[in-house]
N, C-alpha and C. Protein backbone atom coordinates (compact mmCIF):
# COMPACT_ATOMS: atom_id res chain seq x y z
N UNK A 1 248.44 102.50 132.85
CA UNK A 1 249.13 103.62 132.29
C UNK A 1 248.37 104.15 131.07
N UNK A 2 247.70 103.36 130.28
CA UNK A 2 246.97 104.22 129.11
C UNK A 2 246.03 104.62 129.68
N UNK A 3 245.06 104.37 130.57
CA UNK A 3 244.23 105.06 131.26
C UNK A 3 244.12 106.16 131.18
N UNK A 4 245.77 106.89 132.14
CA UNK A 4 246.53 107.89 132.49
C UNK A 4 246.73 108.68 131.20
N UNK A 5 247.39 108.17 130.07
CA UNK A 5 247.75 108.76 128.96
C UNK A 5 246.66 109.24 128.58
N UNK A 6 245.58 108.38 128.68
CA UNK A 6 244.14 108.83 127.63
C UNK A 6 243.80 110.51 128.52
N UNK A 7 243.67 110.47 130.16
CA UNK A 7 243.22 111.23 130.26
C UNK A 7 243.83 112.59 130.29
N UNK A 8 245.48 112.52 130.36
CA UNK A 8 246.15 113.83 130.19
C UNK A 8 246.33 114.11 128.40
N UNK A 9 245.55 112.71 127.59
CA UNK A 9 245.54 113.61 126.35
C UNK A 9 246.96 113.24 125.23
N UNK A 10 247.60 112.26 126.18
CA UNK A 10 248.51 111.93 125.07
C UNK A 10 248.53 110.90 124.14
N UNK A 11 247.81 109.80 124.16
CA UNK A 11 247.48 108.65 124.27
C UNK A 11 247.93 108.86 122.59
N UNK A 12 248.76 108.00 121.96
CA UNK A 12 248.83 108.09 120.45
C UNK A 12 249.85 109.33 120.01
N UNK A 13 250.46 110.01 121.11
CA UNK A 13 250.97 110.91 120.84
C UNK A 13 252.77 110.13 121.09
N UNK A 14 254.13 111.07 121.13
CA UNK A 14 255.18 110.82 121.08
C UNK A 14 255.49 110.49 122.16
N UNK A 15 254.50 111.02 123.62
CA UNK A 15 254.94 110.65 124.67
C UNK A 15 254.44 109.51 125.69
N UNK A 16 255.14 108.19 126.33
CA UNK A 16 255.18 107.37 126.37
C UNK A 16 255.08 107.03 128.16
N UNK A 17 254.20 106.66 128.29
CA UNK A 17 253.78 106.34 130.21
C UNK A 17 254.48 104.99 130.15
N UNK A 18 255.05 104.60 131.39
CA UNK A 18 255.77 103.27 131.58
C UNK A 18 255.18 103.07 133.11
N UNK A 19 254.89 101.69 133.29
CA UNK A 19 254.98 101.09 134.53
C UNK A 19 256.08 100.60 135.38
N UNK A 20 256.19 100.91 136.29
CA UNK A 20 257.58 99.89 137.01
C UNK A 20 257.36 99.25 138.16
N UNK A 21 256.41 98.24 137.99
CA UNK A 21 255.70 97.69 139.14
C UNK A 21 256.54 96.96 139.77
N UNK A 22 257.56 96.66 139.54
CA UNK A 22 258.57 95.97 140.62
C UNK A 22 259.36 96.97 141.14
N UNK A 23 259.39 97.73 140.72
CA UNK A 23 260.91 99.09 140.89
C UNK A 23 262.25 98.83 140.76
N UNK A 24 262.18 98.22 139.49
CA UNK A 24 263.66 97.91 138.86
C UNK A 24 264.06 99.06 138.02
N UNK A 25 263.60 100.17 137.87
CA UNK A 25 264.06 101.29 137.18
C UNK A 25 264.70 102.50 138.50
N UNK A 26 263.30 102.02 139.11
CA UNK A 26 263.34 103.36 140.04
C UNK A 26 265.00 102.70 140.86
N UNK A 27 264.65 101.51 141.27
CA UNK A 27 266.23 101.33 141.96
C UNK A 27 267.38 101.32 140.97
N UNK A 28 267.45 101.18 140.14
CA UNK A 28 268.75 101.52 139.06
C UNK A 28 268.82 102.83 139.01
N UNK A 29 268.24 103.89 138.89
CA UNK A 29 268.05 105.12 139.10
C UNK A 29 268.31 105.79 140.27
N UNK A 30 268.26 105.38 141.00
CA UNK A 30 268.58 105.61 142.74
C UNK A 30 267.57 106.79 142.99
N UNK A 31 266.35 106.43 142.47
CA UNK A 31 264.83 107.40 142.69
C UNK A 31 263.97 107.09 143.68
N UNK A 32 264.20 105.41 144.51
CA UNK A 32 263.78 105.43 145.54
C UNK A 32 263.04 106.31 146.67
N UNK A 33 261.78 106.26 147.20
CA UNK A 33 261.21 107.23 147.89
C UNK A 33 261.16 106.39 149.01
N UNK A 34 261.81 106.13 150.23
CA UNK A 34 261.49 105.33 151.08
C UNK A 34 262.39 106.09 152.50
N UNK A 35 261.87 107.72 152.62
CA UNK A 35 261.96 108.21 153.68
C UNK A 35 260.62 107.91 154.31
N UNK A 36 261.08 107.79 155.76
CA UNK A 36 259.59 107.73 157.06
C UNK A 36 258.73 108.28 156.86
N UNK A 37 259.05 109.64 156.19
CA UNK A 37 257.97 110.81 156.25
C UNK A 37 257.00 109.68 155.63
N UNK A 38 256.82 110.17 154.53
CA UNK A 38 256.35 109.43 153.19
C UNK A 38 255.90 108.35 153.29
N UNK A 39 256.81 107.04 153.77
CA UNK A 39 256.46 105.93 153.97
C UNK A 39 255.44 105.55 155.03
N UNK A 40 255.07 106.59 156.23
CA UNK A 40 254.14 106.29 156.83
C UNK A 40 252.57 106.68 156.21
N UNK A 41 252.94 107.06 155.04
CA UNK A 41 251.48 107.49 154.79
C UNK A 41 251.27 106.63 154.05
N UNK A 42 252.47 106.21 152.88
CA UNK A 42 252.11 105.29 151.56
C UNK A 42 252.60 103.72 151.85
N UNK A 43 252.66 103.64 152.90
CA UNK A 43 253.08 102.29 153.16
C UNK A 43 254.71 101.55 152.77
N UNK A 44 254.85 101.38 151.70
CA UNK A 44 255.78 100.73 150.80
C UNK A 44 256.49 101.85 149.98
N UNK A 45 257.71 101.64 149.73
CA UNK A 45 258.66 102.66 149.11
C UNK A 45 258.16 102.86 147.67
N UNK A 46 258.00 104.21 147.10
CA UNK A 46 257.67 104.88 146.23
C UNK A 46 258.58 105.26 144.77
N UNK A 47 258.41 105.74 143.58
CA UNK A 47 259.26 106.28 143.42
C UNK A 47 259.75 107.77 143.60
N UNK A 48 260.59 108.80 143.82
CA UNK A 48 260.55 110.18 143.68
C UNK A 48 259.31 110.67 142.36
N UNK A 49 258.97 111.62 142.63
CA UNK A 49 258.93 113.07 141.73
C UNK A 49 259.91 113.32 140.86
N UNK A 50 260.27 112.52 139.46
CA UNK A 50 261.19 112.93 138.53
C UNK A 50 260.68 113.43 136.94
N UNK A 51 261.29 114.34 136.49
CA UNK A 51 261.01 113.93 134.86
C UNK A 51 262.34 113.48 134.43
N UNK A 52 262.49 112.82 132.59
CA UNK A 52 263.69 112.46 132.27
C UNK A 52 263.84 112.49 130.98
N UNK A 53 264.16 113.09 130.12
CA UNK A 53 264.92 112.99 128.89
C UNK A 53 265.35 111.89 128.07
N UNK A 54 265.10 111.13 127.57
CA UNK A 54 266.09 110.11 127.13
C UNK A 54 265.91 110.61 125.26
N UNK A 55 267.07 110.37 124.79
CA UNK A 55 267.19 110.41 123.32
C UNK A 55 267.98 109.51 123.01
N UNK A 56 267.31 108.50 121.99
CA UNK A 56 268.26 107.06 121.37
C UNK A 56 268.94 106.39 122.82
N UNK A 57 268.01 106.22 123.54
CA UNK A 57 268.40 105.10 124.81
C UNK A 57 269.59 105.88 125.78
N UNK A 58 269.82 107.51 125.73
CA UNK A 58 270.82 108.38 126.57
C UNK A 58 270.21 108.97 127.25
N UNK A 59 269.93 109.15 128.43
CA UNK A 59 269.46 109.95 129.74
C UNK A 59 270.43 111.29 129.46
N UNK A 60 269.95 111.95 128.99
CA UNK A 60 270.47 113.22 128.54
C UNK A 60 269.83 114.62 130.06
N UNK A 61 269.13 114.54 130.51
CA UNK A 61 268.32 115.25 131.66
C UNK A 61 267.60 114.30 132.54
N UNK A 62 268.04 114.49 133.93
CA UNK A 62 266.83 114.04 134.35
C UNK A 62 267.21 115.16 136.24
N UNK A 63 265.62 115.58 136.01
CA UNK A 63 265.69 116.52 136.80
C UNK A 63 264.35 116.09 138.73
N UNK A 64 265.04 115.84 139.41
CA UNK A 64 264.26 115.22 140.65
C UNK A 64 263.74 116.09 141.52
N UNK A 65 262.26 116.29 141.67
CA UNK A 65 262.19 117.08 143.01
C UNK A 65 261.94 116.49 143.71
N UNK A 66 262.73 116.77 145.10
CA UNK A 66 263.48 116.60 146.47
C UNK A 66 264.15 117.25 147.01
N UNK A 67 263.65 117.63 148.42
CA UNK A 67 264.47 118.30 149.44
C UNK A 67 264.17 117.16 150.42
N UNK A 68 265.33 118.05 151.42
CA UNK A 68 265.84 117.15 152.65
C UNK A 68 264.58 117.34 153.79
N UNK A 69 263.59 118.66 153.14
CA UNK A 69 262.31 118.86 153.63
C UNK A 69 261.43 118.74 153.18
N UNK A 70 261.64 118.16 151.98
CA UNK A 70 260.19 117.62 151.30
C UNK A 70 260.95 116.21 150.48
N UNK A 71 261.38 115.21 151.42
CA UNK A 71 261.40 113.91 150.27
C UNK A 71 260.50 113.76 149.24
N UNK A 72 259.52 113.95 149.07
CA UNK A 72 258.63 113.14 148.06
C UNK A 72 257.96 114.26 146.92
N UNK A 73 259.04 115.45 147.21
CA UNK A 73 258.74 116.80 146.20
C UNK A 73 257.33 117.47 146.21
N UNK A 74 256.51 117.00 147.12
CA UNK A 74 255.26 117.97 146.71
C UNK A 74 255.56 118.96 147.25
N UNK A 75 255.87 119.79 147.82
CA UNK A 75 255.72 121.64 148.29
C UNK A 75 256.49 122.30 146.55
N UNK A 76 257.66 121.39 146.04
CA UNK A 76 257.93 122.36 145.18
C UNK A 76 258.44 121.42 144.24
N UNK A 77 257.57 120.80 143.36
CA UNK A 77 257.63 119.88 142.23
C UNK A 77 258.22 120.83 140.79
N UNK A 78 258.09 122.20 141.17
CA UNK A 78 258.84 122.55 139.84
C UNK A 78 259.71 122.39 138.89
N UNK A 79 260.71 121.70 139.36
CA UNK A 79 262.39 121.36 139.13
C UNK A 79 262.10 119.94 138.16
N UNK A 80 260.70 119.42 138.38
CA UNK A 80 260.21 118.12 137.65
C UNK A 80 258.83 118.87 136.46
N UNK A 81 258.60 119.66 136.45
CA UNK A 81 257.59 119.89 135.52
C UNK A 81 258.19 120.37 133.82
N UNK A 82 257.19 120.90 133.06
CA UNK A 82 257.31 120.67 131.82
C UNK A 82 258.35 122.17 131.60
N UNK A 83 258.34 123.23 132.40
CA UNK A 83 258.86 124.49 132.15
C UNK A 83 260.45 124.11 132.39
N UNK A 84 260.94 123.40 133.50
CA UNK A 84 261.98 122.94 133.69
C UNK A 84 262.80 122.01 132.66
N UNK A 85 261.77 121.62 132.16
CA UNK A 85 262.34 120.49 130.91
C UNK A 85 263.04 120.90 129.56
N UNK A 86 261.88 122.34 129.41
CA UNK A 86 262.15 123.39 128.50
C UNK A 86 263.37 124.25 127.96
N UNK A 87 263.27 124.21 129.38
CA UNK A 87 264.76 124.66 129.42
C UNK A 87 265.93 124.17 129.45
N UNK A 88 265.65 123.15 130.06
CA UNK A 88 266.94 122.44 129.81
C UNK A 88 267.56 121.77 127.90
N UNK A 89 266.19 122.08 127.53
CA UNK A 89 266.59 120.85 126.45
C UNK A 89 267.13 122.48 125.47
């Protein structure tokens, strides 16, 4: 994950990359990606396409892209990007 941070530039900044290599978040979350589509390409269940909000440990937003035609949100990841976030907050 700092890898990641270093190369989108945040690395030292407010915003914070997490691992969830077991998927104990993603399943408390019910973010699970483990439609067929998907799973035949990536093998093992994923998590969704989400962003999330938290302030003082409160999930205040959290916004998922997913359709019933795109499980795994790539055709229209908007609803998860930074403009969406914007707005909401």
């Amino acid at each position: 994950m700092k890898g990641w941070a270093t190369d989108q530039g945040v690395e030292g900044s407010m915003i914070t990359f997490l691992g969830d290599t077991r998927s104990e978040l993603t399943e408390a979350l019910g973010v699970v990606l483990d439609h067929p589509g998907p799973m035949g390409v990536l093998g093992s269940p994923r998590c969704k396409r989400f962003s999330m909000f938290i302030d003082d440990g409160v999930i205040k937003t959290i916004n998922i892209a997913a359709a019933e035609n795109d499980p795994a949100g790539d055709d229209n990841p908007t609803v998860s990007l930074v403009d969406k976030m914007l707005a909401d907050l």
